[in-house]
C-alpha atoms as a PDB file:
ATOM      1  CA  UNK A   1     -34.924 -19.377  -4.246  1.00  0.00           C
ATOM      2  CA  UNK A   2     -32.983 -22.624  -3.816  1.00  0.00           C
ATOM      3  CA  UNK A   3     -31.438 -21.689  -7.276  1.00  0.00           C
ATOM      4  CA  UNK A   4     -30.258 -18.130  -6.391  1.00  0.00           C
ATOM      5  CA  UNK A   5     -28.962 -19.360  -3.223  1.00  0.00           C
ATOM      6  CA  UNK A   6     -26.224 -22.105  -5.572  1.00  0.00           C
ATOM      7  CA  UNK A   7     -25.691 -19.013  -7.604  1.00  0.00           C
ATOM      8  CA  UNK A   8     -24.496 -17.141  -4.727  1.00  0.00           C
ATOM      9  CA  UNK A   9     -22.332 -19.929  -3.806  1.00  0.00           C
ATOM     10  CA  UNK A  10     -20.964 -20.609  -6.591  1.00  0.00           C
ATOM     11  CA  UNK A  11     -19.903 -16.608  -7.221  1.00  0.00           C
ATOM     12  CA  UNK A  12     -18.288 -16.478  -4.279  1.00  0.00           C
ATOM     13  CA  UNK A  13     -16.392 -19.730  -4.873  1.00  0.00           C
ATOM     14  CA  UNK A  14     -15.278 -18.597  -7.946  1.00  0.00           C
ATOM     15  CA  UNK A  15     -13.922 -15.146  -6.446  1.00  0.00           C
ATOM     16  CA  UNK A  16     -12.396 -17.126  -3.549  1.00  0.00           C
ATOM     17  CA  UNK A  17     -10.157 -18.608  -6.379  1.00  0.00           C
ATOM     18  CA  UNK A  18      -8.765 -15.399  -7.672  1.00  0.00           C
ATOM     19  CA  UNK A  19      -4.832 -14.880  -7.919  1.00  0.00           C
ATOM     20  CA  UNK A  20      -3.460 -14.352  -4.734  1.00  0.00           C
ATOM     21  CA  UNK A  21      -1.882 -10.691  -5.755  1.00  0.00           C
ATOM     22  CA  UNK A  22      -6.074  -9.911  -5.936  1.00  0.00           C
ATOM     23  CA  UNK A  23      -7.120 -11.230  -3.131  1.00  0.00           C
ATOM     24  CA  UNK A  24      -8.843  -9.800   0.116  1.00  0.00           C
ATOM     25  CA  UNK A  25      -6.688 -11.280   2.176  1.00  0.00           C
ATOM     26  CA  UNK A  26      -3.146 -10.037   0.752  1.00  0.00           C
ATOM     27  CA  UNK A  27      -4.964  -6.659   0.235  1.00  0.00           C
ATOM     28  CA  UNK A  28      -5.812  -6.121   3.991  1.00  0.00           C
ATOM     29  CA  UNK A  29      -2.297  -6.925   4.757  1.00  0.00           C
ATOM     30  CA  UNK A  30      -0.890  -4.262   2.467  1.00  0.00           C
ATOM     31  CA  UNK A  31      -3.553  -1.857   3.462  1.00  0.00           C
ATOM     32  CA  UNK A  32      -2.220  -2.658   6.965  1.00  0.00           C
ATOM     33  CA  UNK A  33       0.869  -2.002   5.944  1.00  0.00           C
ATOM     34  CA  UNK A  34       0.268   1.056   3.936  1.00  0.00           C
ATOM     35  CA  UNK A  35      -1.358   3.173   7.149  1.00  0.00           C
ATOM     36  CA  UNK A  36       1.587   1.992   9.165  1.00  0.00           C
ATOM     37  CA  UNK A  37       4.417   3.960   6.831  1.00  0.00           C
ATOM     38  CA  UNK A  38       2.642   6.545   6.835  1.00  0.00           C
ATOM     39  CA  UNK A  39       2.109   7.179  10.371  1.00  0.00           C
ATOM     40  CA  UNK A  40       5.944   5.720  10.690  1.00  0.00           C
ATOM     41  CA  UNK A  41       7.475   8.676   8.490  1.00  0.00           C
ATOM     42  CA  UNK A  42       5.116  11.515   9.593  1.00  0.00           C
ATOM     43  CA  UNK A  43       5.353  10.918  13.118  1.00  0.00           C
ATOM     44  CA  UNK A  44       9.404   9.687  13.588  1.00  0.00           C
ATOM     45  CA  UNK A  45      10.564  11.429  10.000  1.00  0.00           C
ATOM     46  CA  UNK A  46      10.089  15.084  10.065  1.00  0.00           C
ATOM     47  CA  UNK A  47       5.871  15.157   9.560  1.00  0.00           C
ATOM     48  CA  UNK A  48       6.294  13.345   5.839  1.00  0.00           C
ATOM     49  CA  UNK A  49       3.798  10.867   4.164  1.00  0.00           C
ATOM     50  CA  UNK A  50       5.782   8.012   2.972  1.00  0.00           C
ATOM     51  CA  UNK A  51       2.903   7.134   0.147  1.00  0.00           C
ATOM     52  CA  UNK A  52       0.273  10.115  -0.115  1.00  0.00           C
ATOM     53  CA  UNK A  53       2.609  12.176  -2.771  1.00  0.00           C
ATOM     54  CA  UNK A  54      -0.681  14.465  -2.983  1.00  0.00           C
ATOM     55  CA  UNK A  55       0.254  15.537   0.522  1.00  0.00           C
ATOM     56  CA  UNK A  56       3.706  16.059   0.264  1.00  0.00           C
ATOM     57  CA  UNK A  57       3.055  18.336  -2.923  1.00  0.00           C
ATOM     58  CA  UNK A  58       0.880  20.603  -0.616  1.00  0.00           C
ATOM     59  CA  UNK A  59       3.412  20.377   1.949  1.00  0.00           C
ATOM     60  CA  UNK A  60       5.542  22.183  -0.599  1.00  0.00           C
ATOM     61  CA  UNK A  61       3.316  24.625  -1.833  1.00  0.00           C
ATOM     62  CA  UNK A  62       2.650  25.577   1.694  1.00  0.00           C
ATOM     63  CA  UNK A  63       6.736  25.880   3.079  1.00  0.00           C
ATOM     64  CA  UNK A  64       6.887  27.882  -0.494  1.00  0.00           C
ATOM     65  CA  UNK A  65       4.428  30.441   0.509  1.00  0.00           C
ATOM     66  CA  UNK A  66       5.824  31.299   3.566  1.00  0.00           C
ATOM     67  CA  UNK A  67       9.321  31.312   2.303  1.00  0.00           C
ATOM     68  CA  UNK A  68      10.637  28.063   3.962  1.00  0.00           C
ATOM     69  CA  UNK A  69      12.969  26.863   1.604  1.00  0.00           C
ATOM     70  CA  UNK A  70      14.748  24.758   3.220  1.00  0.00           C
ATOM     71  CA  UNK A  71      11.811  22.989   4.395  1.00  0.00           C
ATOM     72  CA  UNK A  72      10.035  22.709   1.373  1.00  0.00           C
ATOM     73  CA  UNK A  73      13.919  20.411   0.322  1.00  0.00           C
ATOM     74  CA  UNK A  74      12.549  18.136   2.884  1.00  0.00           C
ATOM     75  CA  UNK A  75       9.392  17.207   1.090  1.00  0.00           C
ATOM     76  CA  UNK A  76      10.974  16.660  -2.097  1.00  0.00           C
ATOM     77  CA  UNK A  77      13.202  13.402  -2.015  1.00  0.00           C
ATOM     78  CA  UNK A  78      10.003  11.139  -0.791  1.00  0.00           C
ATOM     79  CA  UNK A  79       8.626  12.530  -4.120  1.00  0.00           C
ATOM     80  CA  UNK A  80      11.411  11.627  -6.508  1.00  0.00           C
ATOM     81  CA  UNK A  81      12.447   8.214  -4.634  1.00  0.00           C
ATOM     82  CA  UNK A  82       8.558   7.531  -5.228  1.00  0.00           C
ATOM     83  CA  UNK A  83       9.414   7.899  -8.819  1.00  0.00           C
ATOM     84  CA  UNK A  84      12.509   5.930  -8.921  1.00  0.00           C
ATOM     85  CA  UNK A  85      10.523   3.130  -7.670  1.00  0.00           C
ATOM     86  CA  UNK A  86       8.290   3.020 -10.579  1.00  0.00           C
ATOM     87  CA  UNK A  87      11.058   3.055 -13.142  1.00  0.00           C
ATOM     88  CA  UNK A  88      12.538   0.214 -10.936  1.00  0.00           C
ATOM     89  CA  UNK A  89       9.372  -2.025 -11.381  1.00  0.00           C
ATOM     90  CA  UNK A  90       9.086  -0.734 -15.457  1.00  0.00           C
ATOM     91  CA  UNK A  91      13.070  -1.420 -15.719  1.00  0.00           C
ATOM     92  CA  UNK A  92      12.469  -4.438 -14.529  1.00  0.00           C
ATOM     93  CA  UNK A  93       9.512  -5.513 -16.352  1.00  0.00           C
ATOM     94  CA  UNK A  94      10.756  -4.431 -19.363  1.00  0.00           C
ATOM     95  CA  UNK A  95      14.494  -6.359 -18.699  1.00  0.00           C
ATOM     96  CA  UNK A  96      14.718 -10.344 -20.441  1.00  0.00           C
ATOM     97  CA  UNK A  97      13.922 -11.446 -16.625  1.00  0.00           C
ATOM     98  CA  UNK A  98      10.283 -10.243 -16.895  1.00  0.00           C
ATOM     99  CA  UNK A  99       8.886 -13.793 -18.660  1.00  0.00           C
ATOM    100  CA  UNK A 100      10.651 -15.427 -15.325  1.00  0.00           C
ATOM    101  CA  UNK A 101       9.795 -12.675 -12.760  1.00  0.00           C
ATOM    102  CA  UNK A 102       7.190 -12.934 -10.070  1.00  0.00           C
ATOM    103  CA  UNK A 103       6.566  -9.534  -9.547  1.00  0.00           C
ATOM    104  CA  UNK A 104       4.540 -10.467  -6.240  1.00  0.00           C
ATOM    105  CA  UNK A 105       7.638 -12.665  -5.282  1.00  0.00           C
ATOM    106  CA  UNK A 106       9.813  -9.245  -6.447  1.00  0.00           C
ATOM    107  CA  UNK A 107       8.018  -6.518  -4.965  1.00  0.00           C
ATOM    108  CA  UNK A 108       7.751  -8.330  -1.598  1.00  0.00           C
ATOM    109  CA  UNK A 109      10.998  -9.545  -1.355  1.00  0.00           C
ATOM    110  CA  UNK A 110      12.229  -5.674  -2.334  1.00  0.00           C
ATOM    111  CA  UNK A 111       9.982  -4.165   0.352  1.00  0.00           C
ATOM    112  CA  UNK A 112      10.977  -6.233   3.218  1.00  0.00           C
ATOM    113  CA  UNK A 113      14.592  -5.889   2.538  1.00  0.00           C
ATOM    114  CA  UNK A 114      14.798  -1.961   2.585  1.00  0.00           C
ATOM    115  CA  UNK A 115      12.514  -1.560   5.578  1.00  0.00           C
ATOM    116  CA  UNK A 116      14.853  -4.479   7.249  1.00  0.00           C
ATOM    117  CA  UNK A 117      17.647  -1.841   5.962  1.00  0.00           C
ATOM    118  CA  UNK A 118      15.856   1.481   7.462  1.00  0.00           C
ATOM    119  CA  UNK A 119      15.029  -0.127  10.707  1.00  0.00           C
ATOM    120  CA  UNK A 120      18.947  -0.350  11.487  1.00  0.00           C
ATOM    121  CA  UNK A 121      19.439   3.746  10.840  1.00  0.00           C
ATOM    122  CA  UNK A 122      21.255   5.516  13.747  1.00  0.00           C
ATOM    123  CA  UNK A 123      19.930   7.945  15.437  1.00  0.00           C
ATOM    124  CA  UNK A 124      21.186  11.331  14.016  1.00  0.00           C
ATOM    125  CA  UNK A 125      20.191  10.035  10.127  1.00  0.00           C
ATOM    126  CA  UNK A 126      19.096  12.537   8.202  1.00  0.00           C
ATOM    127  CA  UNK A 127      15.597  12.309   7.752  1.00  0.00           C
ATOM    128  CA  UNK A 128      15.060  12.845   4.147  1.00  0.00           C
ATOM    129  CA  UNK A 129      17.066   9.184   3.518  1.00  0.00           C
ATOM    130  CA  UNK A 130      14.561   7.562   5.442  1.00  0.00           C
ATOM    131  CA  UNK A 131      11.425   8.914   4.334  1.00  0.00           C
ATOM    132  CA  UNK A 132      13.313   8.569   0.684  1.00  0.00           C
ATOM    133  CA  UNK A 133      13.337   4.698   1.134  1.00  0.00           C
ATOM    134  CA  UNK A 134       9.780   4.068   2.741  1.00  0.00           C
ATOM    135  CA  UNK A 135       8.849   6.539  -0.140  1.00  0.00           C
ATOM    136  CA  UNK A 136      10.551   4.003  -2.668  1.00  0.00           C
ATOM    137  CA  UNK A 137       9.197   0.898  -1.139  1.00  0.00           C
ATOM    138  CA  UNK A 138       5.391   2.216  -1.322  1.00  0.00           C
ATOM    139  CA  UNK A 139       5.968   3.276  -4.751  1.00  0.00           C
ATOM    140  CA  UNK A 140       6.968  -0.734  -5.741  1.00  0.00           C
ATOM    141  CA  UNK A 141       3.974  -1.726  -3.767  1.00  0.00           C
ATOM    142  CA  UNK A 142       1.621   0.356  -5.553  1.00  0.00           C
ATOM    143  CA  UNK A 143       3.250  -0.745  -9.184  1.00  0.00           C
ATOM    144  CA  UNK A 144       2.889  -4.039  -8.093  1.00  0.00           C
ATOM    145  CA  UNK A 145      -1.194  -4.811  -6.265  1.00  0.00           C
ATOM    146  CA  UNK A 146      -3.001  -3.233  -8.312  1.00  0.00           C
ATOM    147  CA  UNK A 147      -6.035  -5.072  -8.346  1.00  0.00           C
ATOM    148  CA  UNK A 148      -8.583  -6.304  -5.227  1.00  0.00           C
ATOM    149  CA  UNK A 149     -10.649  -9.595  -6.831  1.00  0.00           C
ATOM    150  CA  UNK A 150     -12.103  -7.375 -10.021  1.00  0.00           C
ATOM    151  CA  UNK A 151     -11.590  -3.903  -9.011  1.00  0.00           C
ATOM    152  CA  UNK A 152      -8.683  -1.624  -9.396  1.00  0.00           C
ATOM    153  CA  UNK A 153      -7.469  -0.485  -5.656  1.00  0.00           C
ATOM    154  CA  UNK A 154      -4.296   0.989  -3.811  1.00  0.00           C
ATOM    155  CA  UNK A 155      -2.957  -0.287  -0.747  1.00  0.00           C
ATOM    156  CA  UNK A 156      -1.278   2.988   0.051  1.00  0.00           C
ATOM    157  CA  UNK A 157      -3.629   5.822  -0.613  1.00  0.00           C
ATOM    158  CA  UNK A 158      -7.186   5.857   0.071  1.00  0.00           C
ATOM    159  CA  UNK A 159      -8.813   8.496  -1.920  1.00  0.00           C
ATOM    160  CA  UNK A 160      -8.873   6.239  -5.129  1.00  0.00           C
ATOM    161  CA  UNK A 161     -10.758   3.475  -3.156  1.00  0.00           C
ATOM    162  CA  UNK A 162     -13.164   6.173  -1.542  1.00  0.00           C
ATOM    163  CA  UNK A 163     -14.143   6.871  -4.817  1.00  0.00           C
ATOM    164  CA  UNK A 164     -14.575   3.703  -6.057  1.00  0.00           C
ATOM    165  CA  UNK A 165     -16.542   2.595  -2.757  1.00  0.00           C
ATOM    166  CA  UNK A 166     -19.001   5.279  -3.059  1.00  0.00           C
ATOM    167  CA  UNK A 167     -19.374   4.573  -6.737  1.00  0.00           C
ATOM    168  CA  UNK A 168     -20.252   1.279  -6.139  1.00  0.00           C
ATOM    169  CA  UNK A 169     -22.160   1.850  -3.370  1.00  0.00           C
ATOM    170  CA  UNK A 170     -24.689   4.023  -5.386  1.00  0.00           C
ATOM    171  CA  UNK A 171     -25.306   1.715  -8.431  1.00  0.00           C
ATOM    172  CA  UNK A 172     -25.386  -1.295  -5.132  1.00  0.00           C
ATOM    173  CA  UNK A 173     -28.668   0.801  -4.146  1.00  0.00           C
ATOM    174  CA  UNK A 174     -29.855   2.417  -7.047  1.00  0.00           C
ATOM    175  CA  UNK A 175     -29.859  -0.910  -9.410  1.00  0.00           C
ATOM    176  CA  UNK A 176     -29.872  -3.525  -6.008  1.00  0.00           C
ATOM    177  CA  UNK A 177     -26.872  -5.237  -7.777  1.00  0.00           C
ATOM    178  CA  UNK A 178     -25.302  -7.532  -4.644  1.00  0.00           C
ATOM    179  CA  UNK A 179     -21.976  -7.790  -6.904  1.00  0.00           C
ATOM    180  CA  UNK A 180     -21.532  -4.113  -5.924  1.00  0.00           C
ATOM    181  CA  UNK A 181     -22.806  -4.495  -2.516  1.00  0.00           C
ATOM    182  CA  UNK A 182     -19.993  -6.495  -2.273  1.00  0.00           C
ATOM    183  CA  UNK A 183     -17.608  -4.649  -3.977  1.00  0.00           C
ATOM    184  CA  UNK A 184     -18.084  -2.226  -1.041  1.00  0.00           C
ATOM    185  CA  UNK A 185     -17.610  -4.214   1.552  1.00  0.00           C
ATOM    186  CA  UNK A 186     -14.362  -4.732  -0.002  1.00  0.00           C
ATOM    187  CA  UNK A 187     -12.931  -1.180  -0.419  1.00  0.00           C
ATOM    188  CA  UNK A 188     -14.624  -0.178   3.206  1.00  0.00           C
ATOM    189  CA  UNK A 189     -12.322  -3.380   4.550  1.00  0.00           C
ATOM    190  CA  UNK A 190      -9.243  -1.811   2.768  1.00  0.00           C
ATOM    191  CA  UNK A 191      -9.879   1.744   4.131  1.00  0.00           C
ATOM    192  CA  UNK A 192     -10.355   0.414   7.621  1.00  0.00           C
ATOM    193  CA  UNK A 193      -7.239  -2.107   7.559  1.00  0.00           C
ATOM    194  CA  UNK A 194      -5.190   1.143   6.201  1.00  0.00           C
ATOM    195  CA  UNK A 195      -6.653   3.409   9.236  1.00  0.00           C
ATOM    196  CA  UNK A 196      -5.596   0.395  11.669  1.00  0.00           C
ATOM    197  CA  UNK A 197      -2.475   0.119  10.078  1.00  0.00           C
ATOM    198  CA  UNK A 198      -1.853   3.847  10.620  1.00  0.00           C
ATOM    199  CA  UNK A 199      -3.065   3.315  14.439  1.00  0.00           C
ATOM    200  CA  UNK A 200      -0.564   0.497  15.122  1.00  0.00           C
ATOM    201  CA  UNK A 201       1.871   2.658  13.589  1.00  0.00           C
ATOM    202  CA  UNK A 202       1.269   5.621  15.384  1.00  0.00           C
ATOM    203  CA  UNK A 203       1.750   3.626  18.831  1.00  0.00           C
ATOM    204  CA  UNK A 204       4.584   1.499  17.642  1.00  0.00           C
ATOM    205  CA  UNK A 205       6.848   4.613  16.327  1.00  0.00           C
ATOM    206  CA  UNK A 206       6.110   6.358  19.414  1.00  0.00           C
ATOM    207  CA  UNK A 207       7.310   3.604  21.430  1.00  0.00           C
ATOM    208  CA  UNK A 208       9.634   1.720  19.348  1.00  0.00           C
ATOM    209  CA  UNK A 209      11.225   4.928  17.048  1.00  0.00           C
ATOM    210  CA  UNK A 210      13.441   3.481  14.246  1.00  0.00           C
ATOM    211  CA  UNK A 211      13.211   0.211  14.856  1.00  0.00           C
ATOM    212  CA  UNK A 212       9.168   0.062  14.800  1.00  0.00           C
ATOM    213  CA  UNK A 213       9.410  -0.158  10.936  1.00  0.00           C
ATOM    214  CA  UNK A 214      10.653  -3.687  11.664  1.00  0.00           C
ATOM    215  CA  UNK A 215       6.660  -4.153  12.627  1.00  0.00           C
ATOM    216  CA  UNK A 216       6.043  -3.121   9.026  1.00  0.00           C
ATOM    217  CA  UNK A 217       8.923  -5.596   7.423  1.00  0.00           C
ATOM    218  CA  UNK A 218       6.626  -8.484   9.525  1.00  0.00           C
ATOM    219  CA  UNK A 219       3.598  -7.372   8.411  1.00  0.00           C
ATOM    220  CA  UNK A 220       5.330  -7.516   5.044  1.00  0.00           C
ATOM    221  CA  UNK A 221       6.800 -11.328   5.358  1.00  0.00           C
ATOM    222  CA  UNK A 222       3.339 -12.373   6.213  1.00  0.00           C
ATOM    223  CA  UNK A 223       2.210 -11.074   2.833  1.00  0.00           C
ATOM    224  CA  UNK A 224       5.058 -13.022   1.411  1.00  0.00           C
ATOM    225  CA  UNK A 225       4.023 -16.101   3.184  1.00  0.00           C
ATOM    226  CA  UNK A 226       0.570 -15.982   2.091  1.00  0.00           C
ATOM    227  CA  UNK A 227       1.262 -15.173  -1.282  1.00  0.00           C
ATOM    228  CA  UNK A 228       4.176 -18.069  -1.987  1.00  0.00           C
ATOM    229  CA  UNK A 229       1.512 -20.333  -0.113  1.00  0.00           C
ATOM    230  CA  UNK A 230      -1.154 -19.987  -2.146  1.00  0.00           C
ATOM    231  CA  UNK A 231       0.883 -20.154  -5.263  1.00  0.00           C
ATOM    232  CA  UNK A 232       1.616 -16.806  -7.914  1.00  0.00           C
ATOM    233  CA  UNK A 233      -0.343 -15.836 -10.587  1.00  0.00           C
ATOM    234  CA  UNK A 234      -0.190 -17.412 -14.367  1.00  0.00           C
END
């Protein structure tokens, strides 16, 4: 007994010592963060979802079957600034800076500077340049946290992590392995964060408007801080 019990200890020790792009901590941050763009762009930006492409794609399909052209235009620059993000992160991976880069440090860094940018839009501003920006900044964030402890996991969409939560929640009970039991706990944290994030969004946009991404850019610099505090990955 005594034995398992140092075993147990010593596991979670060793897990506690991950990078700090893996960890729980940054990841329930981002998750925060994730919910909040989305209820920031669908709620203040013309009903889009800054990270769920899947959603905007059947927001297309739908404004296409009933004709609505012109909506279905406002669907589609989240989708291809989404894009342009990733070839941003592969660009710059790929560039004779990547042996130097931080791409924690980067993505950060990048994210809090547009939604710094977006919270200073005027009113009047065409939505389709905001939602394109959050759109971009979600896309970095998902090139760039990729991983919670020893799992793969996004920060911005929650399907993926369902999956995986339910996965491991089955072999948890069906072989009693606590590694999975634990593994849940994880993803279910995520998945709540994200839905709180999406709360606190909600209120802030509808009080705030604009501005309320600002909320998000904090969130954001706390990542930063944690991350740069407990020192970037080898």
């Amino acid at each position: 007994m005594a034995d398992g019990r140092i075993e147990a200890l010593r596991g979670w020790i060793r897990r506690g010592l991950k990078a700090p792009h893996e960890s729980v901590r940054l990841g329930v941050l981002l998750a925060l963060v994730g919910g909040f763009l989305d209820a920031y762009t669908f709620l203040g930006w013309d009903g889009v979802f800054a990270n769920a492409q899947t959603g905007n794609l059947v927001l297309i399909g739908i404004a296409a079957s009933l004709g609505d052209f012109r909506q279905m235009g406002t669907y589609l620059p989240p989708i291809l600034a989404f894009v342009a993000g990733v070839f941003v992160v592969e660009a710059a991976k790929s560039s004779s800076l990547s042996a130097r880069l931080d791409w924690g440090r980067f993505a950060l860094t990048l994210e809090i500077l547009t939604l710094t940018v977006v919270g200073f839009a005027p009113r009047g501003t065409p939505p389709l340049f905001v939602n394109a920006a959050v759109s971009f900044v979600a896309s970095v964030q998902v090139c760039a946290f990729r991983r919670l402890v020893d799992a793969p996991y996004s920060t911005t969409m929650m399907t993926g992590n369902l999956r995986s939560a339910s996965q491991a929640l089955w072999v948890a009970l069906a072989r009693r392995d606590p590694g999975e039991r634990e593994k849940v706990g994880r993803y279910l944290t995520v998945i709540g964060f994200f839905t709180l994030g999406a709360l606190i969004g909600g209120v802030l946009t509808s009080l705030g408007g604009t501005r309320s991404v600002w909320g998000a850019a904090g969130l954001l610099a706390a990542a930063l801080s944690l991350y740069v505090r407990e020192g970037a990955p080898d």
